[in-house]
C-alpha atoms as a PDB file:
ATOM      1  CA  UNK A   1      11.547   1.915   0.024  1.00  0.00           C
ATOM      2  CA  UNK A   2       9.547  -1.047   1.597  1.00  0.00           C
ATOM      3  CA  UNK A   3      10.463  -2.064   5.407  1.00  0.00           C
ATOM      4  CA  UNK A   4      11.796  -5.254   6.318  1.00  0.00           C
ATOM      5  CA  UNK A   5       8.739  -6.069   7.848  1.00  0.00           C
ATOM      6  CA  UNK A   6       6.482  -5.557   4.882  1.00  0.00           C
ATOM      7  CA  UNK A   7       8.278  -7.962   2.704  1.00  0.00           C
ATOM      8  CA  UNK A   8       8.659 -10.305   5.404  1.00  0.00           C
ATOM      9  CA  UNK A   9       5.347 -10.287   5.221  1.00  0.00           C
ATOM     10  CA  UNK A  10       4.507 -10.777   1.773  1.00  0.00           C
ATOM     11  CA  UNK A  11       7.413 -13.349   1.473  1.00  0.00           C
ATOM     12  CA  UNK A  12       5.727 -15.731   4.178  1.00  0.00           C
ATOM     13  CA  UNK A  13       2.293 -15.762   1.624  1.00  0.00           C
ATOM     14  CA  UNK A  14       1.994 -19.609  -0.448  1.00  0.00           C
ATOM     15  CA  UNK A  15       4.659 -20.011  -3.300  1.00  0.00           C
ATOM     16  CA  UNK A  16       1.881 -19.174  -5.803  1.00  0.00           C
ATOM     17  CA  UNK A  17       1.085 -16.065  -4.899  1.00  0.00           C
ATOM     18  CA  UNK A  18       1.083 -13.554  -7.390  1.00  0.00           C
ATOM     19  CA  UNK A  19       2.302 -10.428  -4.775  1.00  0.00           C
ATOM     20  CA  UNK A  20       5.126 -12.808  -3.307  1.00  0.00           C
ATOM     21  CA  UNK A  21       6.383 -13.566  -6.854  1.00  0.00           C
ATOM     22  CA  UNK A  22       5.844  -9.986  -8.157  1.00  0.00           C
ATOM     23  CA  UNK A  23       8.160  -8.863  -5.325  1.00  0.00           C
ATOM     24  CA  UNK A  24      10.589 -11.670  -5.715  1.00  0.00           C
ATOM     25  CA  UNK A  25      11.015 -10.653  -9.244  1.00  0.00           C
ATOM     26  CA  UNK A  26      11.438  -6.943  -8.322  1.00  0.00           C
ATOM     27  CA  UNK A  27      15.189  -6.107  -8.115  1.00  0.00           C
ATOM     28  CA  UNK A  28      14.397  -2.403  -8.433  1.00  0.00           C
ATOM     29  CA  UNK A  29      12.414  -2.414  -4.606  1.00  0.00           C
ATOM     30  CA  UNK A  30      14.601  -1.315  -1.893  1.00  0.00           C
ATOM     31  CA  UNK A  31      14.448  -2.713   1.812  1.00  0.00           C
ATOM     32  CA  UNK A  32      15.132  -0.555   4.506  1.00  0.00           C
ATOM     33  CA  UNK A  33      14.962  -1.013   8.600  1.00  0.00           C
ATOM     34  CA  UNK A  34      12.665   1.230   9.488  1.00  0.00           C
ATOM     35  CA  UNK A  35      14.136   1.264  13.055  1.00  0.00           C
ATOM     36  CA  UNK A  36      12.307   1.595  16.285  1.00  0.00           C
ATOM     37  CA  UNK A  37       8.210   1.642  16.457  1.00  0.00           C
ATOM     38  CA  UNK A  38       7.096   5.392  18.288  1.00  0.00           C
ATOM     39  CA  UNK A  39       4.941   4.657  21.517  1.00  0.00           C
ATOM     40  CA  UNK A  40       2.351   6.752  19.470  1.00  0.00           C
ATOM     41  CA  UNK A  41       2.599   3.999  16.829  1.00  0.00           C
ATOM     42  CA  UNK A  42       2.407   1.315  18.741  1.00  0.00           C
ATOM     43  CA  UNK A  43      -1.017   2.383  21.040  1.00  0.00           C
ATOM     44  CA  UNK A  44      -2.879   1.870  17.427  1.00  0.00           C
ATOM     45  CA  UNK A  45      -2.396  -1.880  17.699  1.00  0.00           C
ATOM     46  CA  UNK A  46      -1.341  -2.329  13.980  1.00  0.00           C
ATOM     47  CA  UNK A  47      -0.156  -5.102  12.213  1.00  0.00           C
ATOM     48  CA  UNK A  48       3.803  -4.602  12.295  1.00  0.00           C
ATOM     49  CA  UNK A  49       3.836  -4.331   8.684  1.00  0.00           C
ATOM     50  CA  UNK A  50       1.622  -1.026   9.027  1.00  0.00           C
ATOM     51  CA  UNK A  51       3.405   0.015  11.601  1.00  0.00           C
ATOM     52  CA  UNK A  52       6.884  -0.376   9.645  1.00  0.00           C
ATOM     53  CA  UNK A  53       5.280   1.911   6.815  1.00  0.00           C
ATOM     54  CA  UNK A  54       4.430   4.586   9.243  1.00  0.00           C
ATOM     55  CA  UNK A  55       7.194   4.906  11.431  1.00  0.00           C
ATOM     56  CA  UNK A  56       8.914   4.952   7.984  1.00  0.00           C
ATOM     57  CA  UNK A  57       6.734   8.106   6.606  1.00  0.00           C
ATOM     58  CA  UNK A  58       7.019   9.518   9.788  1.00  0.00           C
ATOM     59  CA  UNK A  59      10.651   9.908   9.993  1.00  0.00           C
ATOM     60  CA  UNK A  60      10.613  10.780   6.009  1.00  0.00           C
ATOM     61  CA  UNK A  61       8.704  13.800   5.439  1.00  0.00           C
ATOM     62  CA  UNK A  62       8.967  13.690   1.619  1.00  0.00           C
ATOM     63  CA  UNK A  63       7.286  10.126   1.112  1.00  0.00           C
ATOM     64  CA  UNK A  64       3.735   8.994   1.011  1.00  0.00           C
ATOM     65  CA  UNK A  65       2.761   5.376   2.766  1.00  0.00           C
ATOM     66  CA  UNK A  66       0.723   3.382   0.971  1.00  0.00           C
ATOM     67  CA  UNK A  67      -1.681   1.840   3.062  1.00  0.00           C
ATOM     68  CA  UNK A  68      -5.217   0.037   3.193  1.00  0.00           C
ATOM     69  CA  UNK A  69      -5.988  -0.377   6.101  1.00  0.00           C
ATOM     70  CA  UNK A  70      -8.574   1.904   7.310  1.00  0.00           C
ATOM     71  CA  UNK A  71      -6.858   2.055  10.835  1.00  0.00           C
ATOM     72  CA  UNK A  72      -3.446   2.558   9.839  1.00  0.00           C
ATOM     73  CA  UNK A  73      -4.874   5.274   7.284  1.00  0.00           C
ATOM     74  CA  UNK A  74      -6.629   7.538   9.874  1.00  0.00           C
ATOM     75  CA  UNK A  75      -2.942   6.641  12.371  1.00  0.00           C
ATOM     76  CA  UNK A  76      -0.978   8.138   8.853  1.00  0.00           C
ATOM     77  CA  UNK A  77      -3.465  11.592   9.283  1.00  0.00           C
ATOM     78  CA  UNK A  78      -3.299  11.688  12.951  1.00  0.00           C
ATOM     79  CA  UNK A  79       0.302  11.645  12.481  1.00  0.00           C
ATOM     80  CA  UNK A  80       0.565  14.024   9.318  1.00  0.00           C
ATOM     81  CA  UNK A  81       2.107  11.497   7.332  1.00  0.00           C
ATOM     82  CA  UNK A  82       0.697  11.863   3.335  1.00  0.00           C
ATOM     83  CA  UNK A  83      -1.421   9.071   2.826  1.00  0.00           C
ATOM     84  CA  UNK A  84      -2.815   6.897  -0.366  1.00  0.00           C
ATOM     85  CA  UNK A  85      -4.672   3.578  -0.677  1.00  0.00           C
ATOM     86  CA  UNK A  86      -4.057   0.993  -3.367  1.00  0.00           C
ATOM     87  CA  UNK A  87      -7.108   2.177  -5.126  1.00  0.00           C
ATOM     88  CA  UNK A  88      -5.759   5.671  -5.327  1.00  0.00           C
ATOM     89  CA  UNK A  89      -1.855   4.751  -6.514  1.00  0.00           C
ATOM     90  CA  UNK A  90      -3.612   2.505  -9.678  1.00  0.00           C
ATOM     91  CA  UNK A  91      -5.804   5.644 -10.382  1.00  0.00           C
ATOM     92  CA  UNK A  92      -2.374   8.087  -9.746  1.00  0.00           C
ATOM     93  CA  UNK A  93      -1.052   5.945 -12.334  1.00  0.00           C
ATOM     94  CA  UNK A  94      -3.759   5.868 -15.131  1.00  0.00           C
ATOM     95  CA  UNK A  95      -4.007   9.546 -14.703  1.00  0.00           C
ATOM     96  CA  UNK A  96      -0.200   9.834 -15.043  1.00  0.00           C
ATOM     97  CA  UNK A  97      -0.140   7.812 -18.452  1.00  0.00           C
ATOM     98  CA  UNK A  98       1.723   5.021 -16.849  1.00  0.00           C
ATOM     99  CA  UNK A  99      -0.526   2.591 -17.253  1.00  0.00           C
ATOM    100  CA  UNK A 100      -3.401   2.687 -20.112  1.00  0.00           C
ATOM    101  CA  UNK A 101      -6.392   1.176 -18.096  1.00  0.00           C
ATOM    102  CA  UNK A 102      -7.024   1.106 -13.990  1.00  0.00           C
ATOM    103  CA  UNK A 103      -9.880  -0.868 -14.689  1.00  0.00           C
ATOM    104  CA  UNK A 104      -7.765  -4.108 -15.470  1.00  0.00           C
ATOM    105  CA  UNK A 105      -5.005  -3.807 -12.992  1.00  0.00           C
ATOM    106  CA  UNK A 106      -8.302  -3.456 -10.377  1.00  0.00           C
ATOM    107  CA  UNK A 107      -9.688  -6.761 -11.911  1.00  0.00           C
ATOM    108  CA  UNK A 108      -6.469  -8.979 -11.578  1.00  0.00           C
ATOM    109  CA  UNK A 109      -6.080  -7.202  -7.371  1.00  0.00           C
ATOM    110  CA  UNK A 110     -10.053  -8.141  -7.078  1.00  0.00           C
ATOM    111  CA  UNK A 111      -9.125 -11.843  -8.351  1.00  0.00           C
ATOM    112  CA  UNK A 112      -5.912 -11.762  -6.296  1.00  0.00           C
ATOM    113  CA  UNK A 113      -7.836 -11.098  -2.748  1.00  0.00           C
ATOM    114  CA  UNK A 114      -8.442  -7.161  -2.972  1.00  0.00           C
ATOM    115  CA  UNK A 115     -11.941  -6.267  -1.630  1.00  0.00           C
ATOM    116  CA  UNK A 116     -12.912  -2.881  -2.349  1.00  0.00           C
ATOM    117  CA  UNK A 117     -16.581  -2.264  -2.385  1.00  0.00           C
ATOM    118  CA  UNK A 118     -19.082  -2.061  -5.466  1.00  0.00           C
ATOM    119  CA  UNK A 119     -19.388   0.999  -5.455  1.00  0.00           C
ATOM    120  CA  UNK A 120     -16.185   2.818  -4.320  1.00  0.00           C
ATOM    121  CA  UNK A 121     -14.516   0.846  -7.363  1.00  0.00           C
ATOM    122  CA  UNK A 122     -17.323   2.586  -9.606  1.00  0.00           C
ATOM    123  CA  UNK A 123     -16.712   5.899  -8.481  1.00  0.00           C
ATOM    124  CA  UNK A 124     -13.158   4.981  -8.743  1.00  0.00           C
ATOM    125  CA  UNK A 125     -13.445   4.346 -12.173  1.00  0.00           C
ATOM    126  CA  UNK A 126     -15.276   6.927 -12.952  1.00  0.00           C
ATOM    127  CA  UNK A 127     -12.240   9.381 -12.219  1.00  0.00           C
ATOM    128  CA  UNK A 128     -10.541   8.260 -14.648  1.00  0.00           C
ATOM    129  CA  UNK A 129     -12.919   7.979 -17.452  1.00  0.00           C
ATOM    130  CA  UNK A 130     -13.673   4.360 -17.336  1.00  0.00           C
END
């Protein structure tokens, strides 16, 4: 499930955009209204997107929020939500035989704006054998 907020969000980026059109395309992502932002959400000054995804994994003990943001990540532990970057669902996925190589997924996020750093993509890749 992705809150409202979150595709709001990625719906407002330019036409071109290879996330917006990705999601577009998507019929098999479901929306949800994630409801009311906790106080002890709200004093971490998120983005409302972030916010959305953890008032979502905090209500939902069984899911894990997906989230980059360094800020939001350390709010998701704080909270005892289950937690995962980007990086970390593309290497969940090569080591799950879902998709054959992280290393080009990471390439085409890199060209598309993602900015992890020299070396915690190495190390990244070198999880999973690449």
């Amino acid at each position: 499930m992705v809150p409202d907020s979150v595709m709001t969000e990625i719906s407002a980026r330019w036409p071109g955009d290879r996330t917006r059109q990705a999601v577009q395309d998507a019929s098999w992502i479901e929306r949800s209204d994630h409801g009311s932002i906790k106080a002890e959400i709200a004093a971490w000054g998120l983005g409302p997107g972030e916010s959305a995804v953890l008032a979502m994994s905090a209500e939902m003990s069984d899911v894990e929020a997906i989230l980059d943001d360094q800020s939001a990540r350390r709010c998701a532990r704080a909270l005892g939500s289950s937690v995962r970057g980007t990086l970390g669902l593309i290497l969940l996925a090569k080591n799950r035989g879902m998709i054959p190589a992280a290393r080009p997924v990471l390439e085409d996020l890199i060209r598309g704006g993602m900015y992890p750093s020299g070396p915690t993509l190495d190390k990244a890749l070198q999880r999973v054998g690449e």
